[in-house]
PDB file of N, CA and C in Angstrom:
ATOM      1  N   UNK A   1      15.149  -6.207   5.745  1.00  0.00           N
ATOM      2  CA  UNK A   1      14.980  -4.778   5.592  1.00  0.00           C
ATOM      3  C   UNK A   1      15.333  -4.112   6.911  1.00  0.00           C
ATOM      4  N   UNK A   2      16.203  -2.863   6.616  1.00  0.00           N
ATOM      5  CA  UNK A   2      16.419  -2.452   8.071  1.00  0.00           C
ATOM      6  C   UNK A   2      15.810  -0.956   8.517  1.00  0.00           C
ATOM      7  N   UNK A   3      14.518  -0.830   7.702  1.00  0.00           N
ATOM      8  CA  UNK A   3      13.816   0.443   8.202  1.00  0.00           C
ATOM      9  C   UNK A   3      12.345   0.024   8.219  1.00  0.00           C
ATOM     10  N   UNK A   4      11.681   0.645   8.322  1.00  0.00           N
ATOM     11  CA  UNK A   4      10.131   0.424   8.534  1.00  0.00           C
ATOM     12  C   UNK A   4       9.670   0.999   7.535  1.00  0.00           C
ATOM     13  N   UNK A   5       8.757   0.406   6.678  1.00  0.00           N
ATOM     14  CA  UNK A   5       8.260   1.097   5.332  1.00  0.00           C
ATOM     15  C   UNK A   5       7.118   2.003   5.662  1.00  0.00           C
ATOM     16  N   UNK A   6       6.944   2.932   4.733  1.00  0.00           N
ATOM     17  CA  UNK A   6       5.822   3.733   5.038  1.00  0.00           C
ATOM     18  C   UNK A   6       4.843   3.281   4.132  1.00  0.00           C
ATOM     19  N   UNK A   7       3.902   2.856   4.477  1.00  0.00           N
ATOM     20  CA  UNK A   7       2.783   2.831   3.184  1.00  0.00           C
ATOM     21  C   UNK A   7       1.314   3.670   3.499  1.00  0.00           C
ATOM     22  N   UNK A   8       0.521   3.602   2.018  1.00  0.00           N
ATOM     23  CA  UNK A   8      -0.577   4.208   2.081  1.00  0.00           C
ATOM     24  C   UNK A   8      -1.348   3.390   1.778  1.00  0.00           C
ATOM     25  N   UNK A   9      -2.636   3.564   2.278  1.00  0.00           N
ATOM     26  CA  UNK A   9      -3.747   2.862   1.825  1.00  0.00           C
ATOM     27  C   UNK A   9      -4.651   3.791   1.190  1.00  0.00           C
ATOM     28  N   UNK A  10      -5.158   4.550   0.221  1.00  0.00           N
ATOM     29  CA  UNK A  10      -5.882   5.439  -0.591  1.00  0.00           C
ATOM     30  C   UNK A  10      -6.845   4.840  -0.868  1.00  0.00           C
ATOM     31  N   UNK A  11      -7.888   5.766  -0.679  1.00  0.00           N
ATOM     32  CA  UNK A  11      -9.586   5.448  -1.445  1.00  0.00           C
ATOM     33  C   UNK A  11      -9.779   7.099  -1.426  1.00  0.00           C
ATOM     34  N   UNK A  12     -11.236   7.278  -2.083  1.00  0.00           N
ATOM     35  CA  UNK A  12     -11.731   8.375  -2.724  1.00  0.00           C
ATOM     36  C   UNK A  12     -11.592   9.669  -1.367  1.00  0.00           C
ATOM     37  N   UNK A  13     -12.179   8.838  -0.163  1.00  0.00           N
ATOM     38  CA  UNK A  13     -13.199  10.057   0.892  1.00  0.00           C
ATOM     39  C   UNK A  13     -11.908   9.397   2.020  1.00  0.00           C
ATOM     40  N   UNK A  14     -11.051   8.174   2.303  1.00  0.00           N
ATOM     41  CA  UNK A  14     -10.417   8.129   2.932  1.00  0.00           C
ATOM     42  C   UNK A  14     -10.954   7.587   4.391  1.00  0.00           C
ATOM     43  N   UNK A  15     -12.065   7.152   4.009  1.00  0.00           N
ATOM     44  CA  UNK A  15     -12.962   6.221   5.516  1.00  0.00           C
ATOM     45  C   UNK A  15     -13.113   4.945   5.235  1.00  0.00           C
ATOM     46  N   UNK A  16     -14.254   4.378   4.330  1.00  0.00           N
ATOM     47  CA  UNK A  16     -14.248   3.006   4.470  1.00  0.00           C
ATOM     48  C   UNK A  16     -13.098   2.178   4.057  1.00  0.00           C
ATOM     49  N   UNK A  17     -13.044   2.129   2.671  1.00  0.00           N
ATOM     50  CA  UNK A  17     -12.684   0.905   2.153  1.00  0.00           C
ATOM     51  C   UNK A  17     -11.217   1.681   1.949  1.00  0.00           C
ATOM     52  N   UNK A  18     -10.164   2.476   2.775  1.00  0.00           N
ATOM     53  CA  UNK A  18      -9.263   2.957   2.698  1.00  0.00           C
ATOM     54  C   UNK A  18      -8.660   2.226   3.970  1.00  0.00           C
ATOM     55  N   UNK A  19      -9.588   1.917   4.975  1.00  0.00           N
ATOM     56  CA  UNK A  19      -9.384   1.506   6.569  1.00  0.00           C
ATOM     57  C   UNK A  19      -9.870  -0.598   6.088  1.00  0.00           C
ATOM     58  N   UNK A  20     -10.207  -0.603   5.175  1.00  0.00           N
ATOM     59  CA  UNK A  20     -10.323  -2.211   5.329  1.00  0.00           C
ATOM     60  C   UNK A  20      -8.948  -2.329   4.552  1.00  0.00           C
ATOM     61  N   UNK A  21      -8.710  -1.743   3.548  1.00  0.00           N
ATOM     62  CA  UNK A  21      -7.270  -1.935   2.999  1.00  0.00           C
ATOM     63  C   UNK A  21      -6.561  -2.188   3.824  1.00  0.00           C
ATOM     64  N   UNK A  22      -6.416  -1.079   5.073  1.00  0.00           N
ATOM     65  CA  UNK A  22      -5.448  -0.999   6.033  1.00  0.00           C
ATOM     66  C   UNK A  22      -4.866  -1.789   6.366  1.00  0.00           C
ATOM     67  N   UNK A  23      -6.109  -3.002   7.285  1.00  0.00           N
ATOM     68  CA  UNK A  23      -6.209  -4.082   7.648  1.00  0.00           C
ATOM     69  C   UNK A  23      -5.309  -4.792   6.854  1.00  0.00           C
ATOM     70  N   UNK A  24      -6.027  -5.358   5.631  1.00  0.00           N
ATOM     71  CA  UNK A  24      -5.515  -6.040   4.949  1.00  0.00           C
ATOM     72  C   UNK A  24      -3.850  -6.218   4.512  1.00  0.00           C
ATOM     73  N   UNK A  25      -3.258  -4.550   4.575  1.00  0.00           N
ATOM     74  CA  UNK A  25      -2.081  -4.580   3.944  1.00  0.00           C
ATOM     75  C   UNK A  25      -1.550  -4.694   5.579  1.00  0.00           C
ATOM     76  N   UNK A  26      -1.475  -4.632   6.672  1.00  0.00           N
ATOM     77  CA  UNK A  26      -1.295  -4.932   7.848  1.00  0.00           C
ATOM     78  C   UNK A  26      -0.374  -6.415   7.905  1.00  0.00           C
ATOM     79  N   UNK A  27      -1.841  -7.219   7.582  1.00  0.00           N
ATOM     80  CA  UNK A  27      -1.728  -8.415   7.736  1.00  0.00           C
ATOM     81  C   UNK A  27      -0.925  -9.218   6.264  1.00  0.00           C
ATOM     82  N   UNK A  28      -0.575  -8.469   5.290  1.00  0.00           N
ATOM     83  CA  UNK A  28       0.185  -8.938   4.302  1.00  0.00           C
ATOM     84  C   UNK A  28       1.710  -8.456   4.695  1.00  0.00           C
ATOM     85  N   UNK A  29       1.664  -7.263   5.144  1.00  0.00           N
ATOM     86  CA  UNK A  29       3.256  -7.206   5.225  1.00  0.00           C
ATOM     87  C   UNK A  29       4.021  -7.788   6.654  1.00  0.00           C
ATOM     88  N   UNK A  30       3.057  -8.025   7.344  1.00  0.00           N
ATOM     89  CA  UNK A  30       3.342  -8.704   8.660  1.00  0.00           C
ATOM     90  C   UNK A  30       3.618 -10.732   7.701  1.00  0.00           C
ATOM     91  N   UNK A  31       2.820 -10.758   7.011  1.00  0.00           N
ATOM     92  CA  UNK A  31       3.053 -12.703   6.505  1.00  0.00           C
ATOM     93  C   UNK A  31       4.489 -12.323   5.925  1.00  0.00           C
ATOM     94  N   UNK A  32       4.910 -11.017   5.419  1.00  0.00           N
ATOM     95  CA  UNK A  32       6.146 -10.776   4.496  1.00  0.00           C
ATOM     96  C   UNK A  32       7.246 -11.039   4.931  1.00  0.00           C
ATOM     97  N   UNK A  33       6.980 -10.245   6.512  1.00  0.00           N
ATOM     98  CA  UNK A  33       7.615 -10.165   8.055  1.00  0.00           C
ATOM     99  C   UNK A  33       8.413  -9.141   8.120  1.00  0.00           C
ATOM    100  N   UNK A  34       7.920  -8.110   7.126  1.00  0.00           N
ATOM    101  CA  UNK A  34       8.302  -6.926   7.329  1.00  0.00           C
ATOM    102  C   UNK A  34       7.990  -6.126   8.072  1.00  0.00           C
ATOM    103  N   UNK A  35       9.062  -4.632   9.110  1.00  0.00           N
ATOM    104  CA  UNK A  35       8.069  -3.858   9.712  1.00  0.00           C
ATOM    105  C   UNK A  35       7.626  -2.906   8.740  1.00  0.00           C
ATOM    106  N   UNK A  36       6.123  -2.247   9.038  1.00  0.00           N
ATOM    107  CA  UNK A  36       5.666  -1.145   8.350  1.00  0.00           C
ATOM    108  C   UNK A  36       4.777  -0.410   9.139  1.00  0.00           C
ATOM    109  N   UNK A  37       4.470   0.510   8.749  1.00  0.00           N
ATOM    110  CA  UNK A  37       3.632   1.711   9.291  1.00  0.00           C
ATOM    111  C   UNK A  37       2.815   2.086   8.284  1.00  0.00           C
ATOM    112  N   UNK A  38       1.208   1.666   8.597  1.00  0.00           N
ATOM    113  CA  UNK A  38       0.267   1.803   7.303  1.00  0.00           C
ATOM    114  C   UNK A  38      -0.740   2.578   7.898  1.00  0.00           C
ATOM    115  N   UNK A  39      -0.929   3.524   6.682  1.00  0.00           N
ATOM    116  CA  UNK A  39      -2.107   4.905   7.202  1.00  0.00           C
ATOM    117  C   UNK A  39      -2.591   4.797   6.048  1.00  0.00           C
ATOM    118  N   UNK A  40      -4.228   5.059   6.635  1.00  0.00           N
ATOM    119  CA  UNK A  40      -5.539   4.840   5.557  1.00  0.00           C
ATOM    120  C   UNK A  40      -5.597   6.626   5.376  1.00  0.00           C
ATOM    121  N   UNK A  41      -5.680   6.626   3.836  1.00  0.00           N
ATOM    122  CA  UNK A  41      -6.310   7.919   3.944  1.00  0.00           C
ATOM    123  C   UNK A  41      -6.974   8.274   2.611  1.00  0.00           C
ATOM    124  N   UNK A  42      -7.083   9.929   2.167  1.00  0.00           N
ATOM    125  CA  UNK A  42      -8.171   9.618   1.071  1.00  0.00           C
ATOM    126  C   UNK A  42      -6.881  10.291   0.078  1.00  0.00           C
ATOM    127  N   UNK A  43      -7.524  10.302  -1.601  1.00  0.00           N
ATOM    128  CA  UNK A  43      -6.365  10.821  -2.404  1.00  0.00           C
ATOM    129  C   UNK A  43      -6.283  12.165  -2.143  1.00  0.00           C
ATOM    130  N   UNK A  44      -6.582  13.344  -2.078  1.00  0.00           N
ATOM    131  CA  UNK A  44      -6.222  14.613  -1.517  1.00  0.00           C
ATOM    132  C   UNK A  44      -5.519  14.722  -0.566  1.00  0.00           C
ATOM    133  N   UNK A  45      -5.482  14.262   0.198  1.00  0.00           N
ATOM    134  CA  UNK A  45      -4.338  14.191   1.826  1.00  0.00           C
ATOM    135  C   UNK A  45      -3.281  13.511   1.121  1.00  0.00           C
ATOM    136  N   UNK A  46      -3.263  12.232   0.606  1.00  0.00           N
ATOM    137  CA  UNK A  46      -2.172  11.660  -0.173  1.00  0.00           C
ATOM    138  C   UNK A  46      -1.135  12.149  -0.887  1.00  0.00           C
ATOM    139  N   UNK A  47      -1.545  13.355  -2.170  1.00  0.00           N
ATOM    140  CA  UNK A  47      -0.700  14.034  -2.550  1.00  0.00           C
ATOM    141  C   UNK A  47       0.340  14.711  -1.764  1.00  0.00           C
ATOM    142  N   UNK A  48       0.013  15.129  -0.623  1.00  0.00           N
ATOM    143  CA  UNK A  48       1.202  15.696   0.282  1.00  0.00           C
ATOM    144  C   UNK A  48       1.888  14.889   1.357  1.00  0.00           C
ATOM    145  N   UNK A  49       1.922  13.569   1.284  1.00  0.00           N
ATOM    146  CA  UNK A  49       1.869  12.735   2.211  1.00  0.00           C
ATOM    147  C   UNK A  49       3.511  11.608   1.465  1.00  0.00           C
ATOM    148  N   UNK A  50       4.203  11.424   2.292  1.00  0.00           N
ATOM    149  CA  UNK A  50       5.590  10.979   1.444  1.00  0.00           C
ATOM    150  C   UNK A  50       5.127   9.147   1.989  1.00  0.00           C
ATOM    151  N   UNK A  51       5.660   8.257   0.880  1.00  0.00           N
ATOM    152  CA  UNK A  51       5.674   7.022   1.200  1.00  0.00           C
ATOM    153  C   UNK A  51       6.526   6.406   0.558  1.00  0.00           C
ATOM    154  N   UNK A  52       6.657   5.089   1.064  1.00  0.00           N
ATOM    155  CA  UNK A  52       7.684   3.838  -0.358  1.00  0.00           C
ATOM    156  C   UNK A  52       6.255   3.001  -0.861  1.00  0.00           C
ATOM    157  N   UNK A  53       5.614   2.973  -0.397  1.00  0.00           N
ATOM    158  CA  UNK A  53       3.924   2.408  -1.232  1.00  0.00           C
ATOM    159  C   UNK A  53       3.192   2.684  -0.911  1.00  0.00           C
ATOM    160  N   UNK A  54       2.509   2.607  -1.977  1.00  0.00           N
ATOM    161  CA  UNK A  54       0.758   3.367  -2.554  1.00  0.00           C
ATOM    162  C   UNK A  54       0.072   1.833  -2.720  1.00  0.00           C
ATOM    163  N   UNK A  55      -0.856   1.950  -2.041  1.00  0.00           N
ATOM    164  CA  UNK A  55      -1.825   0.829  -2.512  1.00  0.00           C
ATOM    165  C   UNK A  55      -3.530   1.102  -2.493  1.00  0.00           C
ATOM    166  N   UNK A  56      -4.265   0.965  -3.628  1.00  0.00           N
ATOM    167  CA  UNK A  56      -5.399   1.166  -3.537  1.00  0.00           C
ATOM    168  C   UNK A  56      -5.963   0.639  -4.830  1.00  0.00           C
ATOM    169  N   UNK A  57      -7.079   1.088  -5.558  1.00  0.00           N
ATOM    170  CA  UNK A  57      -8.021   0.973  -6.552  1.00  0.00           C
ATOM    171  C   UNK A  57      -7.339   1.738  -7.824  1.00  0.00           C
ATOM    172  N   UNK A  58      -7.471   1.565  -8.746  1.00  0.00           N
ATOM    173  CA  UNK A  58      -7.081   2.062 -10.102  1.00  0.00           C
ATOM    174  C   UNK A  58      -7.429   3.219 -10.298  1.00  0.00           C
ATOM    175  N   UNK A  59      -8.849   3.258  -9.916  1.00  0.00           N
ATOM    176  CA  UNK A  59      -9.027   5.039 -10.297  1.00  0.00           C
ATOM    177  C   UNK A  59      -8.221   5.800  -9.426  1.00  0.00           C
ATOM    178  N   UNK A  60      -7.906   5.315  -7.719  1.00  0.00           N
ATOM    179  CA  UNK A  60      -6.721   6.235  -7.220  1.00  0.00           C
ATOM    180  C   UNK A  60      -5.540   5.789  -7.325  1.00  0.00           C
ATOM    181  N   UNK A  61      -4.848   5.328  -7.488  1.00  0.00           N
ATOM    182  CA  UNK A  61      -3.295   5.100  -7.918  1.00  0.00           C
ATOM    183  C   UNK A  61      -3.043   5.454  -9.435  1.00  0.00           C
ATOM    184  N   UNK A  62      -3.980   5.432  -9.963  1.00  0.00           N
ATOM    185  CA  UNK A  62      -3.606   6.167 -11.796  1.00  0.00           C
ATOM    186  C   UNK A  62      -3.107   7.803 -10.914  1.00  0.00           C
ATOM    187  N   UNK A  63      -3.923   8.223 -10.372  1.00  0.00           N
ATOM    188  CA  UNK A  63      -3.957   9.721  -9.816  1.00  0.00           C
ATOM    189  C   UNK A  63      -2.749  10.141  -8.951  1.00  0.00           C
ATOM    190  N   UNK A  64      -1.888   8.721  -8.733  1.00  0.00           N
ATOM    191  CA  UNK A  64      -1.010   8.681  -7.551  1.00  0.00           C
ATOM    192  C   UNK A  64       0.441   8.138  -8.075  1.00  0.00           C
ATOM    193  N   UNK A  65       0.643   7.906  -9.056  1.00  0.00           N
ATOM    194  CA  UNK A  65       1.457   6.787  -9.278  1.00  0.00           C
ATOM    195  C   UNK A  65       2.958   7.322  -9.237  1.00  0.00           C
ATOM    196  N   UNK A  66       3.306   8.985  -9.204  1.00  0.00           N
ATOM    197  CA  UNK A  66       4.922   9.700  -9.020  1.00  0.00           C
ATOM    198  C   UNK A  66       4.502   9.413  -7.428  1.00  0.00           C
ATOM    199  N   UNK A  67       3.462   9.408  -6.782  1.00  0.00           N
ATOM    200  CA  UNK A  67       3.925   9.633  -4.888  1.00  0.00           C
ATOM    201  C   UNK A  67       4.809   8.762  -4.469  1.00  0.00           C
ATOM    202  N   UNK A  68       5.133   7.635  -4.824  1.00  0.00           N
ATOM    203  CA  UNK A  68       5.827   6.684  -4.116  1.00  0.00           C
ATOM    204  C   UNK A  68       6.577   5.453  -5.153  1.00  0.00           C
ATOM    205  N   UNK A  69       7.979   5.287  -4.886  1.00  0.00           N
ATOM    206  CA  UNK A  69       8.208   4.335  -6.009  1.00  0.00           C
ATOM    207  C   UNK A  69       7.571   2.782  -6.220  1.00  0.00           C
ATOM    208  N   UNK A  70       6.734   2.417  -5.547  1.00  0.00           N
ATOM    209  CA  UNK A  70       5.833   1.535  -5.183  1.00  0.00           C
ATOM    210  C   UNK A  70       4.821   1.598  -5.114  1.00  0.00           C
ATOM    211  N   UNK A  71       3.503   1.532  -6.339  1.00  0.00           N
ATOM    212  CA  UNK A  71       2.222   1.848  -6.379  1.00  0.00           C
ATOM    213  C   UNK A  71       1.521   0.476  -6.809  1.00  0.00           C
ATOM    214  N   UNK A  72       0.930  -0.226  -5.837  1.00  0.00           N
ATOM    215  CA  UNK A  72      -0.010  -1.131  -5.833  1.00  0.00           C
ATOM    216  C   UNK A  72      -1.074  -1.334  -6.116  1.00  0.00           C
ATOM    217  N   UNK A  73      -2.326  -1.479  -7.102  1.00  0.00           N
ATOM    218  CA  UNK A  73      -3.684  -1.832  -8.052  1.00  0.00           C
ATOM    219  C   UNK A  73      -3.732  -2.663  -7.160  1.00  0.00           C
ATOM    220  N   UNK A  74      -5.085  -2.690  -6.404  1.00  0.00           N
ATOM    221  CA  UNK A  74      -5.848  -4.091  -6.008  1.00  0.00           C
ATOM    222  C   UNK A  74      -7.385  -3.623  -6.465  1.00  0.00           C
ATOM    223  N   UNK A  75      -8.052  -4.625  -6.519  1.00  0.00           N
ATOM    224  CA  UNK A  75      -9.356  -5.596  -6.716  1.00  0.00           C
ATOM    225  C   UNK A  75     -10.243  -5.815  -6.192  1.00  0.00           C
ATOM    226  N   UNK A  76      -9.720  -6.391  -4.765  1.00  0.00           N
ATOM    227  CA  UNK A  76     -10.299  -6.949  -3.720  1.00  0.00           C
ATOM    228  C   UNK A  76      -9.554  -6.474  -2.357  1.00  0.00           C
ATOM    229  N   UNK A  77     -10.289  -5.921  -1.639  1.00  0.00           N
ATOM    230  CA  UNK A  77     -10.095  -5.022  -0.199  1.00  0.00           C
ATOM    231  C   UNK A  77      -9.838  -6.408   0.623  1.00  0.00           C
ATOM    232  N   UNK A  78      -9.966  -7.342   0.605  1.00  0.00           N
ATOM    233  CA  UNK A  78      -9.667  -8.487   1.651  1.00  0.00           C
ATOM    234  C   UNK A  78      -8.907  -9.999   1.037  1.00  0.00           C
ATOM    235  N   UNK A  79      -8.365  -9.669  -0.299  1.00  0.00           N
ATOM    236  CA  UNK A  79      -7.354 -10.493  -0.372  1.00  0.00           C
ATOM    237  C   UNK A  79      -6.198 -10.139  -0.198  1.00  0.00           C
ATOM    238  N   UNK A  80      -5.872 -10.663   1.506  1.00  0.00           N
ATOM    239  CA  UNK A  80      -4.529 -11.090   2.089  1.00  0.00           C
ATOM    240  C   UNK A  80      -3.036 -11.192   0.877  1.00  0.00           C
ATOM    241  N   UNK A  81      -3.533 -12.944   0.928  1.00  0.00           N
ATOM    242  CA  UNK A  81      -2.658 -13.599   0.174  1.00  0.00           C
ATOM    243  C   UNK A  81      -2.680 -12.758  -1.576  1.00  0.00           C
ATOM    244  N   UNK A  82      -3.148 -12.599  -1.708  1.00  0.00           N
ATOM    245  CA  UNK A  82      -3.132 -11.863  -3.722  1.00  0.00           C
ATOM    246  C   UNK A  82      -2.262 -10.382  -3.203  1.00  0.00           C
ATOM    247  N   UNK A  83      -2.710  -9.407  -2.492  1.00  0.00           N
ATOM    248  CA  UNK A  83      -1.904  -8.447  -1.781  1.00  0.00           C
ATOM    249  C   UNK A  83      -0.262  -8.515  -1.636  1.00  0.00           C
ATOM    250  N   UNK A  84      -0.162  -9.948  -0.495  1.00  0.00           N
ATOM    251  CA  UNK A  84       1.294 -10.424   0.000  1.00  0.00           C
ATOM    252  C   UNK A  84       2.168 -10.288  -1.741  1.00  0.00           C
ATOM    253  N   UNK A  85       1.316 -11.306  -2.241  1.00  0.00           N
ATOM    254  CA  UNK A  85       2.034 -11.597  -3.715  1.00  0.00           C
ATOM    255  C   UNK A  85       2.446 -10.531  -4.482  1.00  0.00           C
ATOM    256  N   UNK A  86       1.312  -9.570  -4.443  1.00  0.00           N
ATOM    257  CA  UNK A  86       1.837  -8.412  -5.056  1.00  0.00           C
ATOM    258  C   UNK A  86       2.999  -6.992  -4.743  1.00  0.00           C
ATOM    259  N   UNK A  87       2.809  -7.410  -3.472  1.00  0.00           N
ATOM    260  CA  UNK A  87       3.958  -6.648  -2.564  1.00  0.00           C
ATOM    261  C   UNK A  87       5.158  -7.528  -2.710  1.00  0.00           C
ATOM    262  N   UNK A  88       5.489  -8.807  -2.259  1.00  0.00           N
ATOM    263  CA  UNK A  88       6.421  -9.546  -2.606  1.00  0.00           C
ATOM    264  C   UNK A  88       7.190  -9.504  -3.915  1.00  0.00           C
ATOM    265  N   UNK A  89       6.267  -9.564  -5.192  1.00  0.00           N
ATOM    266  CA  UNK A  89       6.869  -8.726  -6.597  1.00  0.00           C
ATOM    267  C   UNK A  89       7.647  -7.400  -6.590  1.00  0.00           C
ATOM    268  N   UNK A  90       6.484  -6.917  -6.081  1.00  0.00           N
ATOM    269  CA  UNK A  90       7.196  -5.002  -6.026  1.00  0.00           C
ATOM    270  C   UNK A  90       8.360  -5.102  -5.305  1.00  0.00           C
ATOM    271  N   UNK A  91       8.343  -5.080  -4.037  1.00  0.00           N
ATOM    272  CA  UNK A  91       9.509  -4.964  -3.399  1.00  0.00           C
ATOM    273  C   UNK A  91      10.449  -5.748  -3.458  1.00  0.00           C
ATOM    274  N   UNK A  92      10.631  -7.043  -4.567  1.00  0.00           N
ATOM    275  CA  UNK A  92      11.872  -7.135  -4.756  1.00  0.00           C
ATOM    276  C   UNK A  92      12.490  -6.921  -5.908  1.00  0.00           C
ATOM    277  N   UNK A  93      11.661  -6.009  -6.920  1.00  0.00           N
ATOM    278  CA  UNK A  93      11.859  -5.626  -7.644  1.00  0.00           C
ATOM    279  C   UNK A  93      12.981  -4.233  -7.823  1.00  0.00           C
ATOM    280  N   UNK A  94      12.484  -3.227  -6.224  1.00  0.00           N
ATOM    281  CA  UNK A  94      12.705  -2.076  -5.995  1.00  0.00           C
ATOM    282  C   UNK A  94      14.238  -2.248  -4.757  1.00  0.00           C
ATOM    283  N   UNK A  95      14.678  -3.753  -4.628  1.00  0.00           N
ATOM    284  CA  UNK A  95      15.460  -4.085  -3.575  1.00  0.00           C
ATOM    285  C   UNK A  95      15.310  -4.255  -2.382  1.00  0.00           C
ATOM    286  N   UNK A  96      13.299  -4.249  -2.239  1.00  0.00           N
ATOM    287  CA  UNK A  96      13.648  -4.127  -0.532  1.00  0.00           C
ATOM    288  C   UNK A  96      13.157  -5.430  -0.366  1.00  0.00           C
ATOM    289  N   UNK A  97      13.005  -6.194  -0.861  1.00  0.00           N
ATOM    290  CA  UNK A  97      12.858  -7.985  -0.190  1.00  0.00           C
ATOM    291  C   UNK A  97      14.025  -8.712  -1.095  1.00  0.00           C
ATOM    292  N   UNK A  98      14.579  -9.644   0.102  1.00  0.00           N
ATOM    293  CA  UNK A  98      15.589 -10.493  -0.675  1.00  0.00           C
ATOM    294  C   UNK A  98      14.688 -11.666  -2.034  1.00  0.00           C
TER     295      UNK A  98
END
């Protein structure tokens, strides 16, 4: 990939479990070995906020899913590896991983 992806990390209020995502998607797109630039924030700031992925909880990415052609459902705020996998799908779906 020859740009730096923008992603989001979305939760309700945009503090806790928006900033452990962070982490998490950090350390998944770094195993990918992609560069990216990941900002935690809440879904209201989001709507005006441009990205290539959305990643968060179902109740916010149903709410999100035109922001970015890449909208990610997770489960679990600290699975790494289930994350990687699911980014690895998406983005080579959308062309940006070989």
């Amino acid at each position: 990939m020859d740009r730096t992806l923008e992603v989001l990390t979305v939760c309700g209020v945009g503090m806790g479990s928006s900033l452990m995502l962070k982490i998490t998607a950090e350390d998944a797109l770094r195993a990918l070995g992609l560069p990216a630039r990941v900002e935690a924030t809440d879904v209201s700031s989001a709507r005006g906020m441009r990205a290539d992925v959305v990643i968060g909880q179902e109740l916010h990415t149903a709410e999100l899913g035109d922001l970015a052609p890449i909208v990610v459902t997770i489960t679990d705020f600290l699975d790494t590896d289930g994350l990687a996998s699911a980014l690895r799908e998406r983005l080579r779906a959308h062309g940006l991983l070989p």
